[in-house]
PDB file of N, CA and C in Angstrom:
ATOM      1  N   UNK A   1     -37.065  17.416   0.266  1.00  0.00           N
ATOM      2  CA  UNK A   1     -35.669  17.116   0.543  1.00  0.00           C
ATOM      3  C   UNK A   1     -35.070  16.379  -0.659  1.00  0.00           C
ATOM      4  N   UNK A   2     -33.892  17.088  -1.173  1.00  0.00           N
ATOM      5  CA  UNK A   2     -33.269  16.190  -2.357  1.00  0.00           C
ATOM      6  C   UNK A   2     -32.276  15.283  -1.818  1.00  0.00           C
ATOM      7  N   UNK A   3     -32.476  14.002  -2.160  1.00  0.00           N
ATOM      8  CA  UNK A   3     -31.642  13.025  -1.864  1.00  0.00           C
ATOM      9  C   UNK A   3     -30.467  12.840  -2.859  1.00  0.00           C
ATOM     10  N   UNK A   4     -30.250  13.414  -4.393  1.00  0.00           N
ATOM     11  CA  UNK A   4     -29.519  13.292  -4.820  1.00  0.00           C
ATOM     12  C   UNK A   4     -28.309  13.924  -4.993  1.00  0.00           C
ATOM     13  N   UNK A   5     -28.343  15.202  -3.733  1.00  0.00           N
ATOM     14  CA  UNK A   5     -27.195  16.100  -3.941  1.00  0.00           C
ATOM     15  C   UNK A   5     -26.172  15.925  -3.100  1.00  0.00           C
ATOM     16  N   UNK A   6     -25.863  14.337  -2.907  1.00  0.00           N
ATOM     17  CA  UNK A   6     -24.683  14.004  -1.770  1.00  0.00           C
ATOM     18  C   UNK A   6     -24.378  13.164  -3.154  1.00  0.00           C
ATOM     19  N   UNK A   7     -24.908  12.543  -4.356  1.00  0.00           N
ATOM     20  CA  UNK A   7     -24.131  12.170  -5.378  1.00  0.00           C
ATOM     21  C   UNK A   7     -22.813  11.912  -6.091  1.00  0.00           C
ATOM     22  N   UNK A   8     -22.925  13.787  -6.672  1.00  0.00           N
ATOM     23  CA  UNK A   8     -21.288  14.189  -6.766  1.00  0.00           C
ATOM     24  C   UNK A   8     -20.623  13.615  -6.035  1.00  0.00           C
ATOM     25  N   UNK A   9     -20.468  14.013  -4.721  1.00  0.00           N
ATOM     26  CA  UNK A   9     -19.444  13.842  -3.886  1.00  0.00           C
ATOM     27  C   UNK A   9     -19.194  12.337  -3.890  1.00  0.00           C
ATOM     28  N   UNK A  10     -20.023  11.112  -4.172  1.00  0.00           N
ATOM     29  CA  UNK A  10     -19.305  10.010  -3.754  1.00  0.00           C
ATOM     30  C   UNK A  10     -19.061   9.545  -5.481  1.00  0.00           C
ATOM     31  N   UNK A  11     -19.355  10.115  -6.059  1.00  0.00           N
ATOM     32  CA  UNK A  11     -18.498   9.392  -7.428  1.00  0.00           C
ATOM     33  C   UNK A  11     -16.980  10.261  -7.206  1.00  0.00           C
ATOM     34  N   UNK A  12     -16.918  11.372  -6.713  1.00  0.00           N
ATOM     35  CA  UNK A  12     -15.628  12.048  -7.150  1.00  0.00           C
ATOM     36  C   UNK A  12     -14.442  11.140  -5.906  1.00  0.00           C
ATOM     37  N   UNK A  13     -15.315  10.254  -4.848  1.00  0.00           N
ATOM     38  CA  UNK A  13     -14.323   9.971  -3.966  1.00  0.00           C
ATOM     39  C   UNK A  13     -14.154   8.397  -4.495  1.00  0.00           C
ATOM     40  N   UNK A  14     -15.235   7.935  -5.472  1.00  0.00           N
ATOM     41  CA  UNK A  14     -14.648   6.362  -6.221  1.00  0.00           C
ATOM     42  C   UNK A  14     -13.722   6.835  -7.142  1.00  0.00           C
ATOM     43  N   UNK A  15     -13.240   7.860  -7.961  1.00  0.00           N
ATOM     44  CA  UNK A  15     -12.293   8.273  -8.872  1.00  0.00           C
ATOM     45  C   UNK A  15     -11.091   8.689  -8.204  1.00  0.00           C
ATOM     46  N   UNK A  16     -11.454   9.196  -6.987  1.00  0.00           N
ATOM     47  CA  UNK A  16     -10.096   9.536  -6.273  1.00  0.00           C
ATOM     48  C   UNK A  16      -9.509   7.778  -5.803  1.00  0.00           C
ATOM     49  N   UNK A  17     -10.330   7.043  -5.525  1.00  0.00           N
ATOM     50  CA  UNK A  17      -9.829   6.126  -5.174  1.00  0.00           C
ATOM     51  C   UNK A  17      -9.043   4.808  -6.210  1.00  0.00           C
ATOM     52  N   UNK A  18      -9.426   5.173  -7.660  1.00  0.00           N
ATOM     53  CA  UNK A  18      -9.593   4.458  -8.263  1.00  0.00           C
ATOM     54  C   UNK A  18      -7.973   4.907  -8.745  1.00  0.00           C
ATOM     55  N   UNK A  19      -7.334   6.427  -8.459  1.00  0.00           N
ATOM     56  CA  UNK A  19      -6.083   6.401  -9.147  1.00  0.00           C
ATOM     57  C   UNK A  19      -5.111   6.218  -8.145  1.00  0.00           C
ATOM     58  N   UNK A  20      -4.496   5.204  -7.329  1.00  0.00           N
ATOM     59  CA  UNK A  20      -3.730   4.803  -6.589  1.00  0.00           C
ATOM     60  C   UNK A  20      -2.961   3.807  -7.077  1.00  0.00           C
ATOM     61  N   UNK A  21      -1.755   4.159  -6.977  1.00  0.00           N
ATOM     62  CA  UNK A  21      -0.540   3.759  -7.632  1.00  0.00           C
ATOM     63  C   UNK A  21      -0.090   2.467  -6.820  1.00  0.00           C
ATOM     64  N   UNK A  22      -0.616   1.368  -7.563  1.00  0.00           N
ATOM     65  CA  UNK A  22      -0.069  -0.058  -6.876  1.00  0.00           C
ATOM     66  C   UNK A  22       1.344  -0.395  -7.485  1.00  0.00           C
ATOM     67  N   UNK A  23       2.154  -1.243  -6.844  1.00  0.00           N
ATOM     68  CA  UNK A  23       3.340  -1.751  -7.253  1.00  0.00           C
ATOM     69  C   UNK A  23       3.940  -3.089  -6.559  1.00  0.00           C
ATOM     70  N   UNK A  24       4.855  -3.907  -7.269  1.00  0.00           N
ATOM     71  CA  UNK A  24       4.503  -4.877  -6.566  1.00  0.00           C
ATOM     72  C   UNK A  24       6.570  -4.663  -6.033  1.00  0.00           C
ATOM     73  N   UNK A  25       6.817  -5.999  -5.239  1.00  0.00           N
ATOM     74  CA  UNK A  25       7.897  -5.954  -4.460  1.00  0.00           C
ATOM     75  C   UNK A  25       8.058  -7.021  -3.838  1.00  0.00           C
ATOM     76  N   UNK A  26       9.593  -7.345  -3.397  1.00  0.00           N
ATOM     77  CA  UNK A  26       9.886  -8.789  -2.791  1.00  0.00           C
ATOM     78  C   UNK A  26      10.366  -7.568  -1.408  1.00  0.00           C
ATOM     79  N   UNK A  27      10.412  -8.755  -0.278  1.00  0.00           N
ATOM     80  CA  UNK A  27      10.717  -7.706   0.876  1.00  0.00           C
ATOM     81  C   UNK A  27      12.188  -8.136   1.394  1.00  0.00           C
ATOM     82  N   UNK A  28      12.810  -7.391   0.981  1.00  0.00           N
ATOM     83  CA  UNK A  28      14.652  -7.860   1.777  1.00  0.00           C
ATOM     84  C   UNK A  28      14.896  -7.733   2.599  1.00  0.00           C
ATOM     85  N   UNK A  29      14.433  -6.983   3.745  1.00  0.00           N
ATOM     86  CA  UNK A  29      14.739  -6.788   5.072  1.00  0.00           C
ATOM     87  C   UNK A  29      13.792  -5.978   5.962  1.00  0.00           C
ATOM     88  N   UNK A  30      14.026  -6.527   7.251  1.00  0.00           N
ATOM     89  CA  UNK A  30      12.762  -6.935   8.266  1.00  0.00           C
ATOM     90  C   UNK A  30      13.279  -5.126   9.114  1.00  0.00           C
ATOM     91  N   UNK A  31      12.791  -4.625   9.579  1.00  0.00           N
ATOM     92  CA  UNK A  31      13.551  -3.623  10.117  1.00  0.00           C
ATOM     93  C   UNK A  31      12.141  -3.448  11.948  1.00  0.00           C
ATOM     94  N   UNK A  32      12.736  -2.646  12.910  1.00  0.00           N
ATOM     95  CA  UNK A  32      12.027  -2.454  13.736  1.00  0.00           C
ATOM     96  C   UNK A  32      10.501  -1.796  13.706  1.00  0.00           C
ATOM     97  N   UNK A  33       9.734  -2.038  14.168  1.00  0.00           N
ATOM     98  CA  UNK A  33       8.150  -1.579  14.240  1.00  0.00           C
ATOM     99  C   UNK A  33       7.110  -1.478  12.858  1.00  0.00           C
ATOM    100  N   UNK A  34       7.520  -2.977  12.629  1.00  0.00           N
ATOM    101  CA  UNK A  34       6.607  -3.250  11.439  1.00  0.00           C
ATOM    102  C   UNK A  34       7.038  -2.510  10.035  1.00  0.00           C
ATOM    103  N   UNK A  35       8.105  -1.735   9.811  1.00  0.00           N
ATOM    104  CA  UNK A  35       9.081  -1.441   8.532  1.00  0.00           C
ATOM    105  C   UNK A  35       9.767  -2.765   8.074  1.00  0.00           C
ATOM    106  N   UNK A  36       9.886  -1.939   6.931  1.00  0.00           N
ATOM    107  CA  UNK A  36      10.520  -3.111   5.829  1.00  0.00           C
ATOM    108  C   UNK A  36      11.456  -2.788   4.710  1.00  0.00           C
ATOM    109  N   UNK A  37      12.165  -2.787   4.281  1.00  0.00           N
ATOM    110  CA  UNK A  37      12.734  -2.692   2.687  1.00  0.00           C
ATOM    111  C   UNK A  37      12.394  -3.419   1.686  1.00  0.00           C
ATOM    112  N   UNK A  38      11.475  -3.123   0.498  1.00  0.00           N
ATOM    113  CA  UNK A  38      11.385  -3.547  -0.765  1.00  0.00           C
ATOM    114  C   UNK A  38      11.917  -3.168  -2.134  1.00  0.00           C
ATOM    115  N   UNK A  39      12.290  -4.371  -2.261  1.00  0.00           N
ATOM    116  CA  UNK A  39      12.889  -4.478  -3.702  1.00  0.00           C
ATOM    117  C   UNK A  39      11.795  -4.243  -5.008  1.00  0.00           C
ATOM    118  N   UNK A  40      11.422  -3.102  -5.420  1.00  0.00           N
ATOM    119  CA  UNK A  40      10.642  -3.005  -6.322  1.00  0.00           C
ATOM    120  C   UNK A  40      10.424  -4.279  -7.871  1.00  0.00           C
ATOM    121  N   UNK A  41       9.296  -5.077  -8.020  1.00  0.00           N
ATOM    122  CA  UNK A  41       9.430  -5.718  -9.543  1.00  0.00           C
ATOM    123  C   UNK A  41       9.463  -5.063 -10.587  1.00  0.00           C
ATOM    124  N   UNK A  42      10.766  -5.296 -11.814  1.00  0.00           N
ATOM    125  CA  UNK A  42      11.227  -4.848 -12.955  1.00  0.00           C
ATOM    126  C   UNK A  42      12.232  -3.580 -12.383  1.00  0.00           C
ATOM    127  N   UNK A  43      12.504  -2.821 -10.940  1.00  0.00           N
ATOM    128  CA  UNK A  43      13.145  -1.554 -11.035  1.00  0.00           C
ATOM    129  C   UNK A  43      14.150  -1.839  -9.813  1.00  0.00           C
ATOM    130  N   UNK A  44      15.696  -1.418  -9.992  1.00  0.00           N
ATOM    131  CA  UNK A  44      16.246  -1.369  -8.925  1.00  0.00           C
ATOM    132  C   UNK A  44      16.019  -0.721  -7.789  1.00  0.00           C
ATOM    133  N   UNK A  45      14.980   0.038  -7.777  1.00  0.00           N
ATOM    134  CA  UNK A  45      14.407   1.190  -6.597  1.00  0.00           C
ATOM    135  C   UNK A  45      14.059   0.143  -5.206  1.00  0.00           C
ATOM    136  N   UNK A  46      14.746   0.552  -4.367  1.00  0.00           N
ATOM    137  CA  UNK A  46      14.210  -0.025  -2.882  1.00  0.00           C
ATOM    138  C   UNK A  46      13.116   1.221  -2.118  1.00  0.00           C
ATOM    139  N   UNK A  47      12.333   0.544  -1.343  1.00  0.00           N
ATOM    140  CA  UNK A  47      11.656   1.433  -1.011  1.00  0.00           C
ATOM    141  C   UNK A  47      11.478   1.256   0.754  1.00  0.00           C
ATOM    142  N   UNK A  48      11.012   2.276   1.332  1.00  0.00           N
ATOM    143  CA  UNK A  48      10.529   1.701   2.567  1.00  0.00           C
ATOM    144  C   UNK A  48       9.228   2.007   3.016  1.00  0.00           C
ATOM    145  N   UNK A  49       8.452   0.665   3.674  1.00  0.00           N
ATOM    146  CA  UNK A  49       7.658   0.397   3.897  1.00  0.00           C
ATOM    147  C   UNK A  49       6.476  -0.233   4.524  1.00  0.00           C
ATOM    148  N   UNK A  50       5.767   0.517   5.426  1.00  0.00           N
ATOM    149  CA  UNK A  50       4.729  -0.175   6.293  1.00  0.00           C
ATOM    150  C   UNK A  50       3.897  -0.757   6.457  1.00  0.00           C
ATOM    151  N   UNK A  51       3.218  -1.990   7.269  1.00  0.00           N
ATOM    152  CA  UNK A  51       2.035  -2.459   6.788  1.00  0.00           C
ATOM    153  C   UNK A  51       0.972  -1.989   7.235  1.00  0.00           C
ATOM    154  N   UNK A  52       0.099  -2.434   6.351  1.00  0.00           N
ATOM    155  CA  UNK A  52      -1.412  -1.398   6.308  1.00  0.00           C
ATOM    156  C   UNK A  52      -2.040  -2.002   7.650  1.00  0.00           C
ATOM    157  N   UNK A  53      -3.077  -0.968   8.259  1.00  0.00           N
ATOM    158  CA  UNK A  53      -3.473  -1.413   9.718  1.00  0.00           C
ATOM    159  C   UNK A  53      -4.147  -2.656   9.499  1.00  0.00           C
ATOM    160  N   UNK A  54      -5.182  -3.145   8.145  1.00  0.00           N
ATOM    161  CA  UNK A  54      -6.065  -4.231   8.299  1.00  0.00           C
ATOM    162  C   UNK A  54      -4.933  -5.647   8.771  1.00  0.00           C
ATOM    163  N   UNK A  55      -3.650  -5.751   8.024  1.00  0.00           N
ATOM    164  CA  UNK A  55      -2.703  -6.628   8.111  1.00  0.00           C
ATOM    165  C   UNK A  55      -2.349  -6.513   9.879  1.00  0.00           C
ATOM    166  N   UNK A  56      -2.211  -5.536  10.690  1.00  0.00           N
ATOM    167  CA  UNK A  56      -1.788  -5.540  11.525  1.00  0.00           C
ATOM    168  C   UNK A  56      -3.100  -6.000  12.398  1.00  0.00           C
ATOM    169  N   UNK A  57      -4.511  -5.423  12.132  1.00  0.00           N
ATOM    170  CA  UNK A  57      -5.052  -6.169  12.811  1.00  0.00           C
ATOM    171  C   UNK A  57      -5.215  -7.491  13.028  1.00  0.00           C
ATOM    172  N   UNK A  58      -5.200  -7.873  11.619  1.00  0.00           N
ATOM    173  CA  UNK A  58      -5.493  -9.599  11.711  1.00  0.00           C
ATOM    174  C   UNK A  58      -3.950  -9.911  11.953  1.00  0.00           C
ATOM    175  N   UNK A  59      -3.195  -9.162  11.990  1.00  0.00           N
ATOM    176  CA  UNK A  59      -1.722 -10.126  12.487  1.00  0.00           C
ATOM    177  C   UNK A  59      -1.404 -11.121  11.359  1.00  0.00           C
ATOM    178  N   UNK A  60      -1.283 -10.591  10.419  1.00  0.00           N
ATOM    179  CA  UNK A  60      -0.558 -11.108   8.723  1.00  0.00           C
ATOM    180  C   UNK A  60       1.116 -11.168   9.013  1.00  0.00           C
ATOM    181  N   UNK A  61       1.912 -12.186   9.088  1.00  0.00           N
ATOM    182  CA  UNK A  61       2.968 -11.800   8.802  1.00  0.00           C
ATOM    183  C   UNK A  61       3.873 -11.840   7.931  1.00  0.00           C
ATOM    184  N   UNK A  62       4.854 -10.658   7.509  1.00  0.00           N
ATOM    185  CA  UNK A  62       5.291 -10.630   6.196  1.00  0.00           C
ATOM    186  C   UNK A  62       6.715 -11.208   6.583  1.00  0.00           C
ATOM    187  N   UNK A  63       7.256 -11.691   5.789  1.00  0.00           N
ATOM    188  CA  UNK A  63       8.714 -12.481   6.314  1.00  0.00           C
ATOM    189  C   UNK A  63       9.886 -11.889   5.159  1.00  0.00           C
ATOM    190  N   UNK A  64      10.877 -12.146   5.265  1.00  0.00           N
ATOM    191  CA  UNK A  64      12.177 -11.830   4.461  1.00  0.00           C
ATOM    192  C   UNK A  64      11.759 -12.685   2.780  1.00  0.00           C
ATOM    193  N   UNK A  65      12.080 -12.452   2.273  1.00  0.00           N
ATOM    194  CA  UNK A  65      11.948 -13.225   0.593  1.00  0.00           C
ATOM    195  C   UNK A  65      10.315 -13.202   0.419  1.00  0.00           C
ATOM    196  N   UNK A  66       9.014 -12.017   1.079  1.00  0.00           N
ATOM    197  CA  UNK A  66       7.486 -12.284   0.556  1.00  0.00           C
ATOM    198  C   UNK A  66       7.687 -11.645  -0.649  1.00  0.00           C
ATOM    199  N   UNK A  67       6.612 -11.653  -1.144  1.00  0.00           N
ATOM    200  CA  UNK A  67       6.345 -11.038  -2.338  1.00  0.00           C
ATOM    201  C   UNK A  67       4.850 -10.003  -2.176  1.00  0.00           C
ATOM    202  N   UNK A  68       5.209  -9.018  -2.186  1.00  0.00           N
ATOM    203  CA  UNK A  68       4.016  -7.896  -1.267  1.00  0.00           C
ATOM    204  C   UNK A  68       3.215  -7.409  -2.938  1.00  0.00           C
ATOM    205  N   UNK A  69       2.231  -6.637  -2.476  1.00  0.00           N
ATOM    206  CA  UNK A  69       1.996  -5.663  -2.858  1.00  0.00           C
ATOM    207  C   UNK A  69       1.743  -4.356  -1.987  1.00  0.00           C
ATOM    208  N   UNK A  70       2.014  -3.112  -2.657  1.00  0.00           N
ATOM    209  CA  UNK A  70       2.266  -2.090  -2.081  1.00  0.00           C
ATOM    210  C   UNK A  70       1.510  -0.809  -2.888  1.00  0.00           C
ATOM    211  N   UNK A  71       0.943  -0.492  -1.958  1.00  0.00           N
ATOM    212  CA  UNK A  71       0.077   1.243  -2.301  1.00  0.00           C
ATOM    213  C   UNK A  71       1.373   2.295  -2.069  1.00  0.00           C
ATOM    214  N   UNK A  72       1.901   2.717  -3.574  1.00  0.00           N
ATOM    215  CA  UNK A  72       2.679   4.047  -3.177  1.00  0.00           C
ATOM    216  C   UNK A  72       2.805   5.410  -2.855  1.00  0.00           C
ATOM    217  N   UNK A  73       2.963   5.665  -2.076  1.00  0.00           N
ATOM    218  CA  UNK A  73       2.813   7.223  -1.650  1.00  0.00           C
ATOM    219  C   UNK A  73       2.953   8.135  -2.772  1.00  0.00           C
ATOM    220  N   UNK A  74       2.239   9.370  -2.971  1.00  0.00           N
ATOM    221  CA  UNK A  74       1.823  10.335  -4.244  1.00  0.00           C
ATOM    222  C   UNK A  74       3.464  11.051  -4.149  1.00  0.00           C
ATOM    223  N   UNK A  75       4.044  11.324  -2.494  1.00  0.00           N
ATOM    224  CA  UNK A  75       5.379  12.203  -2.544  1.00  0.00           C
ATOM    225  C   UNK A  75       6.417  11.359  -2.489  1.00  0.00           C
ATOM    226  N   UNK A  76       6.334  10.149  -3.021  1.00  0.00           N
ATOM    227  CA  UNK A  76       7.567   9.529  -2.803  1.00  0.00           C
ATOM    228  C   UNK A  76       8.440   8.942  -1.474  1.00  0.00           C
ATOM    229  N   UNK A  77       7.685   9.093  -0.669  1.00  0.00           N
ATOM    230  CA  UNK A  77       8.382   9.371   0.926  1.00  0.00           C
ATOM    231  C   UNK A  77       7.995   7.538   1.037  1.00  0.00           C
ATOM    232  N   UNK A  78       6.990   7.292   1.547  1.00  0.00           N
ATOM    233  CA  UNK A  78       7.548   5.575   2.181  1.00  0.00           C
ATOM    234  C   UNK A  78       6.164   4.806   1.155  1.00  0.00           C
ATOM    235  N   UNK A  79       5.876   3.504   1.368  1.00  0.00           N
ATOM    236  CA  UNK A  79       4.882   2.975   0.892  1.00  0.00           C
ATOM    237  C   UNK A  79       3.896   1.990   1.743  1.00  0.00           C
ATOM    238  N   UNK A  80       3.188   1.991   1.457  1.00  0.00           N
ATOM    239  CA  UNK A  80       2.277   0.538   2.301  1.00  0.00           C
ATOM    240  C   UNK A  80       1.723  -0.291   2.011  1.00  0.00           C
ATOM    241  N   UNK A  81       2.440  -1.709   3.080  1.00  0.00           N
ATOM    242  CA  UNK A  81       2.173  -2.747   2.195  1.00  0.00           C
ATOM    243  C   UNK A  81       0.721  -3.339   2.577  1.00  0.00           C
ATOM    244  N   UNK A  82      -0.087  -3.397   1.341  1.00  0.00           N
ATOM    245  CA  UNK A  82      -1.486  -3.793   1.357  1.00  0.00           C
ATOM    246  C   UNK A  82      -2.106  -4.929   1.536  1.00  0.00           C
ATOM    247  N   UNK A  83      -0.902  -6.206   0.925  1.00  0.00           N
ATOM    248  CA  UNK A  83      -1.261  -7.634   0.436  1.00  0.00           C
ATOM    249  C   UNK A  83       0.209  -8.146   0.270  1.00  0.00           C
ATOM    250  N   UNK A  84      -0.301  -9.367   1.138  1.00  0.00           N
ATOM    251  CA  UNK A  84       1.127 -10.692   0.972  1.00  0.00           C
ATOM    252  C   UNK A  84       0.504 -11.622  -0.149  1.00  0.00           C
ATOM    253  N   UNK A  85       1.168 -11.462  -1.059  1.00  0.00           N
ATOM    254  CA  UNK A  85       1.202 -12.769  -2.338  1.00  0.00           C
ATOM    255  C   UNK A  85       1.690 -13.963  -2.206  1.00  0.00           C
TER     256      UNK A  85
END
């Protein structure tokens, strides 16, 4: 039995993981069911955005004026916020 031919597959899923587009953001407004609006740092771009389930499990809360970080979506559509700074 070769043990080394499940290999490949987990380096190609640390490289997939490794290109995820972080960005950071202040949060301007609180919106219904855990959404948010962020003010992108250095860009006028607002974005919208959810928090990640680990935050919701432990019940993190993000408030008006945080300073997040955010994993951005590859299509542009919403983002999620990963980490309160």
């Amino acid at each position: 039995m070769d043990l080394n031919k499940n290999k490949p597959q987990i380096e190609e899923n640390k490289k997939s993981a490794q290109n995820v587009n972080l960005a950071y953001g202040v949060v301007t407004e609180a919106l219904p069911n855990t959404l948010f609006r962020v003010k992108l740092d250095g860009k006028d771009d607002i974005v919208m955005a959810y928090l990640a389930g680990k935050m919701r499990m432990h019940r993190i809360k993000v408030l008006i004026g945080d300073k997040v970080e955010l994993t951005l979506d590859s299509y542009g559509g919403r983002a999620r916020i990963s980490r309160r700074l």
